[in-house]
N, C-alpha and C. Protein backbone atom coordinates (compact mmCIF):
# COMPACT_ATOMS: atom_id res chain seq x y z
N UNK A 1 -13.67 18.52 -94.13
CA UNK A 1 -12.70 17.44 -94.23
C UNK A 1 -13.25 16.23 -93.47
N UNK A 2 -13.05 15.09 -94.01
CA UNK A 2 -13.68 13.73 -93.27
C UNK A 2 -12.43 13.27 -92.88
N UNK A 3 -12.68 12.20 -92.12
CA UNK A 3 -12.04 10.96 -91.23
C UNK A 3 -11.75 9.73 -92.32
N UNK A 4 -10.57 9.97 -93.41
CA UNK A 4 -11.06 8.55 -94.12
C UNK A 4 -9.75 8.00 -94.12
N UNK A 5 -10.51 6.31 -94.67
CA UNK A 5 -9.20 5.01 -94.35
C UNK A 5 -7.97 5.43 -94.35
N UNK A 6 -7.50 6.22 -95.34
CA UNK A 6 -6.25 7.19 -95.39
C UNK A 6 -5.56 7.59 -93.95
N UNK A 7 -6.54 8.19 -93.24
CA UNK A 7 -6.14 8.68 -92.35
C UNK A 7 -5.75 7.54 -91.12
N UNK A 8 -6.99 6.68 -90.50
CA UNK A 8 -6.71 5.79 -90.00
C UNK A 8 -5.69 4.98 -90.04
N UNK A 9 -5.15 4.44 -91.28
CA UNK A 9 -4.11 4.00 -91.86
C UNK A 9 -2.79 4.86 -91.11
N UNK A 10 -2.87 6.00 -91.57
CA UNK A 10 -1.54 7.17 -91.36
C UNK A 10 -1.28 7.06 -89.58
N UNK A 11 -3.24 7.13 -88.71
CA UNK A 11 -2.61 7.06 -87.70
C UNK A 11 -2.26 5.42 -86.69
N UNK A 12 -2.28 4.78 -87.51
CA UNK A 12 -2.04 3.33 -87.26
C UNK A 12 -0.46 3.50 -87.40
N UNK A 13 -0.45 3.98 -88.39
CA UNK A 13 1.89 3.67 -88.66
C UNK A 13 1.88 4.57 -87.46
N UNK A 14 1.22 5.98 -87.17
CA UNK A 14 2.01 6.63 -85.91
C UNK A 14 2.10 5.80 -84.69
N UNK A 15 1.05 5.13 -84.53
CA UNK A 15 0.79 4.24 -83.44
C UNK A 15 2.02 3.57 -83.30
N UNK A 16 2.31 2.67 -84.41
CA UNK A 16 3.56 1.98 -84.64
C UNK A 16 4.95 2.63 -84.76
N UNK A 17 5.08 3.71 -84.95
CA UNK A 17 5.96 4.30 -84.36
C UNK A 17 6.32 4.56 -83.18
N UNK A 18 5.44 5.31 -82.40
CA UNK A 18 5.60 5.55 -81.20
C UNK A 18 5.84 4.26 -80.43
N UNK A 19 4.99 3.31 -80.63
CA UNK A 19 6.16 1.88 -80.22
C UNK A 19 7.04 1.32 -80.03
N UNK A 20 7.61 1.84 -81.66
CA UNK A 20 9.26 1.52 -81.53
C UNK A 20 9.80 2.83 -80.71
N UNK A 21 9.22 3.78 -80.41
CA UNK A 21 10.06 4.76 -79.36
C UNK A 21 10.19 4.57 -78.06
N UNK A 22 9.11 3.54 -77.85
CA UNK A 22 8.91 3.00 -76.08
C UNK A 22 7.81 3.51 -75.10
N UNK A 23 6.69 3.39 -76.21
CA UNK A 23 5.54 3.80 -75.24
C UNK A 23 4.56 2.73 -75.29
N UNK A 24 4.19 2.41 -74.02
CA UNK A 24 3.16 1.12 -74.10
C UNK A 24 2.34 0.96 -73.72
N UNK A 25 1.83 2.25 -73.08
CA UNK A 25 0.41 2.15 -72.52
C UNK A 25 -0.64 1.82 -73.46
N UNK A 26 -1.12 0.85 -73.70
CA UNK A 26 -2.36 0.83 -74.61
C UNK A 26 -3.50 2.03 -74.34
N UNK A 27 -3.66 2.42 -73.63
CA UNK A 27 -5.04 3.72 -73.34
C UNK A 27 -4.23 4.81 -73.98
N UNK A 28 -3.10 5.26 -74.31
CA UNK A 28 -2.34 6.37 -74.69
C UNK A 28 -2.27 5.86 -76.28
N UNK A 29 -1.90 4.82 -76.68
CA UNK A 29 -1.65 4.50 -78.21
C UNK A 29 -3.31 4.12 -78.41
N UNK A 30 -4.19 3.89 -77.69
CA UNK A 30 -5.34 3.52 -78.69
C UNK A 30 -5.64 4.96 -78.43
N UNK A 31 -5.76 6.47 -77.89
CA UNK A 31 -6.42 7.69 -78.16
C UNK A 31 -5.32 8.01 -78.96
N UNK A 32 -4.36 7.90 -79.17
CA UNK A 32 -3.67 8.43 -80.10
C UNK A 32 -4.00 7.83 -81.99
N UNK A 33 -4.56 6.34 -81.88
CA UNK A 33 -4.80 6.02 -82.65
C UNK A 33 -6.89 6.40 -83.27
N UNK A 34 -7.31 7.41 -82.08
CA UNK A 34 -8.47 7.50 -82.61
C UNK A 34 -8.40 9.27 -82.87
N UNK A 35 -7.47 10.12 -82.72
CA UNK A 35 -7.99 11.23 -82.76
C UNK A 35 -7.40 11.94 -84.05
N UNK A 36 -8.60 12.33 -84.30
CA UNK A 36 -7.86 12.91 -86.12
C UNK A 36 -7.31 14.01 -85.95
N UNK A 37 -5.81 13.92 -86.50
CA UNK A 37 -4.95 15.42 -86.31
C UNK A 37 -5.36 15.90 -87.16
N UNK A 38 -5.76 15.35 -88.54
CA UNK A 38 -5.51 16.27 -90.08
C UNK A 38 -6.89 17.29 -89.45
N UNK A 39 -7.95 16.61 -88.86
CA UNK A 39 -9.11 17.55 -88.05
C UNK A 39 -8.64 19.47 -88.04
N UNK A 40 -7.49 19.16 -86.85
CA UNK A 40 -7.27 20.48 -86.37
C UNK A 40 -6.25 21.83 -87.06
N UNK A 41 -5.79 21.04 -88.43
CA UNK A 41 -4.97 21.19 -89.03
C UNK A 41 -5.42 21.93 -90.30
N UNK A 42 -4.63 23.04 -90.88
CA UNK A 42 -5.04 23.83 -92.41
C UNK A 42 -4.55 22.79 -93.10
N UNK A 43 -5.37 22.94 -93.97
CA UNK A 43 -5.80 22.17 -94.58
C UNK A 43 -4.46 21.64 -96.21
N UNK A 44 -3.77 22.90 -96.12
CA UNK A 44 -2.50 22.48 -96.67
C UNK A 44 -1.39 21.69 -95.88
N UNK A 45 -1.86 21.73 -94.88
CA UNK A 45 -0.66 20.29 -94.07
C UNK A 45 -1.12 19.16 -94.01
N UNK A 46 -1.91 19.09 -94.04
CA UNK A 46 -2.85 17.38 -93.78
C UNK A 46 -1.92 16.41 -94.05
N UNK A 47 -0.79 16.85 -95.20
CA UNK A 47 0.08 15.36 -95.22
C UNK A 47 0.90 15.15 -94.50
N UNK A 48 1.71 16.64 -92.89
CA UNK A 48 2.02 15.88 -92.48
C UNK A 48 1.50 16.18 -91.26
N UNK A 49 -0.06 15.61 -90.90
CA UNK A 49 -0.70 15.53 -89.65
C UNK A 49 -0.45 14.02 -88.84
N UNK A 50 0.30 13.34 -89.53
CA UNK A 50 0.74 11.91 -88.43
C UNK A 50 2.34 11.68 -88.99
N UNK A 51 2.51 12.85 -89.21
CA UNK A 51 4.21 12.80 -88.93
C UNK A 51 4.79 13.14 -87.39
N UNK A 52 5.67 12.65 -86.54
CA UNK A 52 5.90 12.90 -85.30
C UNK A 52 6.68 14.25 -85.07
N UNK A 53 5.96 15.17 -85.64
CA UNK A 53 6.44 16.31 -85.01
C UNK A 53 5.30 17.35 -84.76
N UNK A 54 5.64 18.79 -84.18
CA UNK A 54 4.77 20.09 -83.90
C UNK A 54 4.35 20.58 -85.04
N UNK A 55 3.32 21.07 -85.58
CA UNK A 55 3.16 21.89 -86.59
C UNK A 55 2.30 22.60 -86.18
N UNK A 56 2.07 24.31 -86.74
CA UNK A 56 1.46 25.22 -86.13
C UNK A 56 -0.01 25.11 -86.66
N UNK A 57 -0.53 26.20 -85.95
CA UNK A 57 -2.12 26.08 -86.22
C UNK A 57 -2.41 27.61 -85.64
N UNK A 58 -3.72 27.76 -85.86
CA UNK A 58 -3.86 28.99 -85.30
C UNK A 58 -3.82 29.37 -84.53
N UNK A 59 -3.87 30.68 -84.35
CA UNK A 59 -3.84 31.93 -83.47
C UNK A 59 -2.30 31.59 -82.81
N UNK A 60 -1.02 31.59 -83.40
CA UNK A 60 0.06 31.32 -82.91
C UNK A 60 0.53 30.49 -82.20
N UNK A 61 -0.39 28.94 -82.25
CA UNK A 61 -0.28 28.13 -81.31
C UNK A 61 0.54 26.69 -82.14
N UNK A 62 0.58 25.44 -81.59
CA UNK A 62 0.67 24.23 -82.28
C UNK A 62 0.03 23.42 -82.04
N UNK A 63 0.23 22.07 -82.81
CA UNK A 63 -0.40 21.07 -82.48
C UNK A 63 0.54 20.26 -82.24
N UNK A 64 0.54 19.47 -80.83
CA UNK A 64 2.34 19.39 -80.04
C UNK A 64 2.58 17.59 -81.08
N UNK A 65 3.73 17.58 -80.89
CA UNK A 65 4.37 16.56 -81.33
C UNK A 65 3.67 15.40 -80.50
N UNK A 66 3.40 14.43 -81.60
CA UNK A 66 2.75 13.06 -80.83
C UNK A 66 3.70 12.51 -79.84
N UNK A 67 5.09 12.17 -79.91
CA UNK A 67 5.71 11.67 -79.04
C UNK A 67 5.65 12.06 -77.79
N UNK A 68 5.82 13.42 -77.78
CA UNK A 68 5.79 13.93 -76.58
C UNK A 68 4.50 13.93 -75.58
N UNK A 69 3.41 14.44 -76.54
CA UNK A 69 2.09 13.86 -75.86
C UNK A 69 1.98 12.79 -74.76
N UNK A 70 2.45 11.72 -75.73
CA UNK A 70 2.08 10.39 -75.64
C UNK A 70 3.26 10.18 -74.35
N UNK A 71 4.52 11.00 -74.42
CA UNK A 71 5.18 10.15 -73.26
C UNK A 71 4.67 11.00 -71.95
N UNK A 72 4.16 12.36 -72.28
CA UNK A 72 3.83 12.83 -70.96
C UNK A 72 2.61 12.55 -70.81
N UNK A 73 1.89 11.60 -71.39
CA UNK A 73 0.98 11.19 -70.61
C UNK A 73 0.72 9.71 -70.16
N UNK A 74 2.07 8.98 -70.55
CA UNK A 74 1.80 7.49 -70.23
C UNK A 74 3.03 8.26 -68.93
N UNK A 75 3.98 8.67 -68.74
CA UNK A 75 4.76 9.36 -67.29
C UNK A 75 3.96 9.50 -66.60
N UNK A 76 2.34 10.05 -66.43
CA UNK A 76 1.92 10.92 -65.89
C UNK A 76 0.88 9.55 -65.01
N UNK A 77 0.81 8.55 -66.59
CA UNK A 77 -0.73 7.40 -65.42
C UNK A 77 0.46 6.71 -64.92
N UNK A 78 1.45 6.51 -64.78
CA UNK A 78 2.96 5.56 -64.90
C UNK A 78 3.72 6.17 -63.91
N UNK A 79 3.34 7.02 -63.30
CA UNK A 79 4.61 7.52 -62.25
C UNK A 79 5.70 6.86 -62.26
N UNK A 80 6.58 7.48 -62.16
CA UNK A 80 8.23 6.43 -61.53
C UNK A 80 8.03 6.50 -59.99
């Protein structure tokens, strides 16, 4: 599976989503905007690898919801 405009595209709207949810660290939305989910993903989900939720993957595990990612790790450089 490749990395194509498609995808970039898909993870550009996530980017823009997670925006309108209230995350603003640019270092958290630009790795979020470079890492290919459809990558880690069977290959029958790929369409929804930049939808904002969990979807599973192997060996009983997931691939965690972008939001959440993204807020525990802009919390995390961001302390309160």
């Amino acid at each position: 599976m490749k990395d194509l405009p498609k995808h970039q595209g898909q993870r550009q709207q996530l980017v823009a989503l997670l925006k309108e949810k209230g995350i603003v660290d640019e270092k958290v939305l630009d790795a979020v905007n470079k890492v290919p989910r459809h990558l880690y993903m069977d290959a029958a989900l790929e369409a929804y690898a930049y939808v904002d939720k969990a979807y599973p993957i192997a060996a009983d595990q997931t691939i965690s919801q972008p939001y959440t990612v993204a807020f525990q790790t802009e919390d995390f450089a961001f302390p309160i």
